[in-house]
N, C-alpha and C. Protein backbone atom coordinates (compact mmCIF):
# COMPACT_ATOMS: atom_id res chain seq x y z
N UNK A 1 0.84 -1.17 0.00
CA UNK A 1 0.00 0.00 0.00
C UNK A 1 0.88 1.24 0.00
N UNK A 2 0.70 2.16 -0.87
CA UNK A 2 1.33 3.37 -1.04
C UNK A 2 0.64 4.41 0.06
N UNK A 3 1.77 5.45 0.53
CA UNK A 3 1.16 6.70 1.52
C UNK A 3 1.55 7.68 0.88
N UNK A 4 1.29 8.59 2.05
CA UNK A 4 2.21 10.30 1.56
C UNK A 4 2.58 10.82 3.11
N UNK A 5 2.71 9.79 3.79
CA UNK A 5 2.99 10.16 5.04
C UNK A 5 4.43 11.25 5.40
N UNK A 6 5.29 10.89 4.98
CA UNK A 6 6.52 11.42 4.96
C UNK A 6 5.76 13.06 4.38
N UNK A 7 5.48 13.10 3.23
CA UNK A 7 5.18 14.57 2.57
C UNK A 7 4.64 15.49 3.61
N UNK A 8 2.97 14.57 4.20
CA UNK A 8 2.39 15.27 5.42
C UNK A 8 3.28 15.42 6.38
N UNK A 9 4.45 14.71 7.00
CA UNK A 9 4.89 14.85 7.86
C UNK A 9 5.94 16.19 7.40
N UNK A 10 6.40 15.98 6.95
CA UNK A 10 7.69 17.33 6.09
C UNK A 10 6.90 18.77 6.18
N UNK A 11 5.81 18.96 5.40
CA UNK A 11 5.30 19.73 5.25
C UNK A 11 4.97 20.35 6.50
N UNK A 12 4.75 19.76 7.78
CA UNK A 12 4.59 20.34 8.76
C UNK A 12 5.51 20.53 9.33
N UNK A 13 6.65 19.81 8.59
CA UNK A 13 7.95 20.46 9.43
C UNK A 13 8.80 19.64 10.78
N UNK A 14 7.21 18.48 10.94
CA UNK A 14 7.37 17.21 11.66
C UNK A 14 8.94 16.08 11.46
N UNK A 15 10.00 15.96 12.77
CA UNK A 15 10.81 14.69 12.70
C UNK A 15 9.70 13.66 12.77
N UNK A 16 10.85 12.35 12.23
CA UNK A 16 9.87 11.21 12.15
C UNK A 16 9.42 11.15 13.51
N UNK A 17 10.79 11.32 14.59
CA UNK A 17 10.08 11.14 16.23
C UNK A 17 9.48 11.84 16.53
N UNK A 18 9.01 13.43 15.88
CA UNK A 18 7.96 13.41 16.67
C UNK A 18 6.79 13.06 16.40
N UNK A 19 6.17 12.45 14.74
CA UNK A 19 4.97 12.11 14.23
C UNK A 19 5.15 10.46 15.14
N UNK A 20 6.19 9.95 15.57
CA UNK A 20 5.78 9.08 16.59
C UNK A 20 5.64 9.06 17.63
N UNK A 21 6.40 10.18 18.69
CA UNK A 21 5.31 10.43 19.92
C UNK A 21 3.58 10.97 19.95
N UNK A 22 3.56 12.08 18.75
CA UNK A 22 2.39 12.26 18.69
C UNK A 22 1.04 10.43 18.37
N UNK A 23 1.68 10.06 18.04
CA UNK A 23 1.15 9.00 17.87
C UNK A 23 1.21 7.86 18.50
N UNK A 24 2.14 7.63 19.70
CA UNK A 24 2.31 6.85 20.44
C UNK A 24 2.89 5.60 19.99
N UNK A 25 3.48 5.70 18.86
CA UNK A 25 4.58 4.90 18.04
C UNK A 25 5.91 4.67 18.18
N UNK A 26 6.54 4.00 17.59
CA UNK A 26 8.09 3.69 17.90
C UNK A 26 8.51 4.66 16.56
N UNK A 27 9.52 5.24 16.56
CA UNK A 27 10.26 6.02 15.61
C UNK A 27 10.42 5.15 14.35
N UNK A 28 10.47 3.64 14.61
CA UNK A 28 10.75 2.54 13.71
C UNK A 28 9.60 2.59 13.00
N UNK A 29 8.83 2.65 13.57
CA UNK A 29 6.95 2.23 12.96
C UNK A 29 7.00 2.82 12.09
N UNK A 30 7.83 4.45 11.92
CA UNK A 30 7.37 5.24 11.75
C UNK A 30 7.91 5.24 10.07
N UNK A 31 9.48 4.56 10.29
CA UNK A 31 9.93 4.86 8.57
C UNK A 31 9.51 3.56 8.25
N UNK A 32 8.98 2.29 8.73
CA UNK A 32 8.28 1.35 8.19
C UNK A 32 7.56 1.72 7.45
N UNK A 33 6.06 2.61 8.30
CA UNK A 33 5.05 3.07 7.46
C UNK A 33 5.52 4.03 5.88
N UNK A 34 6.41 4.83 6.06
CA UNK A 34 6.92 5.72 5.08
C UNK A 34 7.27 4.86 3.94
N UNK A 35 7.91 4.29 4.64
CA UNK A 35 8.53 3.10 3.22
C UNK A 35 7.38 2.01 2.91
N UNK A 36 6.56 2.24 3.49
CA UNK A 36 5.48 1.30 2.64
C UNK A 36 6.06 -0.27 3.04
N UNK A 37 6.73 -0.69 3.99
CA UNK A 37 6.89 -2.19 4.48
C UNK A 37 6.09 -2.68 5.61
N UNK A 38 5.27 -1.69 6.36
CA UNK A 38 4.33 -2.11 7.18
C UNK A 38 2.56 -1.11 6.98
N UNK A 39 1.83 -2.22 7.01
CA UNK A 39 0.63 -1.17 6.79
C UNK A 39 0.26 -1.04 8.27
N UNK A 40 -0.54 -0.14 8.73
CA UNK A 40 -0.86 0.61 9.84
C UNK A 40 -2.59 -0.66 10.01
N UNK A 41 -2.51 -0.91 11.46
CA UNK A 41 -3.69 -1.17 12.10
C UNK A 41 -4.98 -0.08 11.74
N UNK A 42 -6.06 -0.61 11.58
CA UNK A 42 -7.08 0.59 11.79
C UNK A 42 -7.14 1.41 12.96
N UNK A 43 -6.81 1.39 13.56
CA UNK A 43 -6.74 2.64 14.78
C UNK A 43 -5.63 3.55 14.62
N UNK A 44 -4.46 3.08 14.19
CA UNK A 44 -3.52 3.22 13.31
C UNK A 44 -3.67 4.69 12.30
N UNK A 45 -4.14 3.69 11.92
CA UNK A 45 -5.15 4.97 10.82
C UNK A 45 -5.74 5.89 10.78
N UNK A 46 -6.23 5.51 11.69
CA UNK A 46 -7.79 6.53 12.01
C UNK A 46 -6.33 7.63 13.02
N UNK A 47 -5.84 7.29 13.69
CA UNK A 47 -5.45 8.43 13.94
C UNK A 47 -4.16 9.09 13.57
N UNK A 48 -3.60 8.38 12.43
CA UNK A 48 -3.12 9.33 11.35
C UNK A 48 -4.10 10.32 10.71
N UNK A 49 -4.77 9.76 10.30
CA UNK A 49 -6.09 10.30 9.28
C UNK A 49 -6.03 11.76 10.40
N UNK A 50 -6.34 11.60 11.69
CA UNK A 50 -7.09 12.67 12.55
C UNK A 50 -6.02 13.49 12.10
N UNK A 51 -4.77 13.12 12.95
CA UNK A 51 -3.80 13.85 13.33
C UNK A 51 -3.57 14.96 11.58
N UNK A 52 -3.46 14.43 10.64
CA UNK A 52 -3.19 15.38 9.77
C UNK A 52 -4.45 15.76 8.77
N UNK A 53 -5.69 15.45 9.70
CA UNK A 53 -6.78 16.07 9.33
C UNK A 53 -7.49 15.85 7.38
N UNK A 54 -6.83 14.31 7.65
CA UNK A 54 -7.36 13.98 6.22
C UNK A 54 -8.09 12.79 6.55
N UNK A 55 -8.85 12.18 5.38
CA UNK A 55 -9.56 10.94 5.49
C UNK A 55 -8.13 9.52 5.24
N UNK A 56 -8.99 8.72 5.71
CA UNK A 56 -7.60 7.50 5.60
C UNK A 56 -7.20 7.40 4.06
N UNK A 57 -8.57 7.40 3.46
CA UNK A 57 -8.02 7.06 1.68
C UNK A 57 -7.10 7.84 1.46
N UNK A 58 -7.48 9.33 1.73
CA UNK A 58 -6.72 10.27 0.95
C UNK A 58 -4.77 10.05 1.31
N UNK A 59 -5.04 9.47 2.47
CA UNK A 59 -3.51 9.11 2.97
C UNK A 59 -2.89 7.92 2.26
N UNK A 60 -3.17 6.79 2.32
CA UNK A 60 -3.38 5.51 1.86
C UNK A 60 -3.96 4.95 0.78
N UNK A 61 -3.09 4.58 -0.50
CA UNK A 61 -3.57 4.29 -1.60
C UNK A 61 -3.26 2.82 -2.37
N UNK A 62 -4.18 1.99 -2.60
CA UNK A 62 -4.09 0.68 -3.28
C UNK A 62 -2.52 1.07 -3.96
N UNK A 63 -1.53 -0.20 -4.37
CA UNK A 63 -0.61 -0.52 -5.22
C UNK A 63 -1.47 -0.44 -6.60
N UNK A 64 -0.61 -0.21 -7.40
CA UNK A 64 -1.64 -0.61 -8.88
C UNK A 64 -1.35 -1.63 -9.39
């Protein structure tokens, strides 16, 4: 599954550690998720989604 997590995170100016304290994540989780080698739990999600105030799709996109 493809993201844009890194972009959202940059753009705010966010280190990876801190989009993982805000999230209660390991710093690891964090370039997992970026690199697309781990997909995120639904809760996961949902509060990525919150935290940068988008819907999950718009974050998270099928491989083609």
């Amino acid at each position: 599954m493809k993201n844009d997590i890194a972009k959202r995170r940059t753009d705010r100016g966010w280190s990876q550690a801190h989009l993982a304290e805000e999230l209660g994540v390991s710093r690891q989780t964090i370039i997992s998720l970026e690199k697309g080698r781990f997909d995120p739990s639904l809760p996961l999600a949902f509060r990525l989604a919150g935290l940068f105030g988008a819907r999950i799709e718009e974050i998270f996109q099928p491989e083609d």
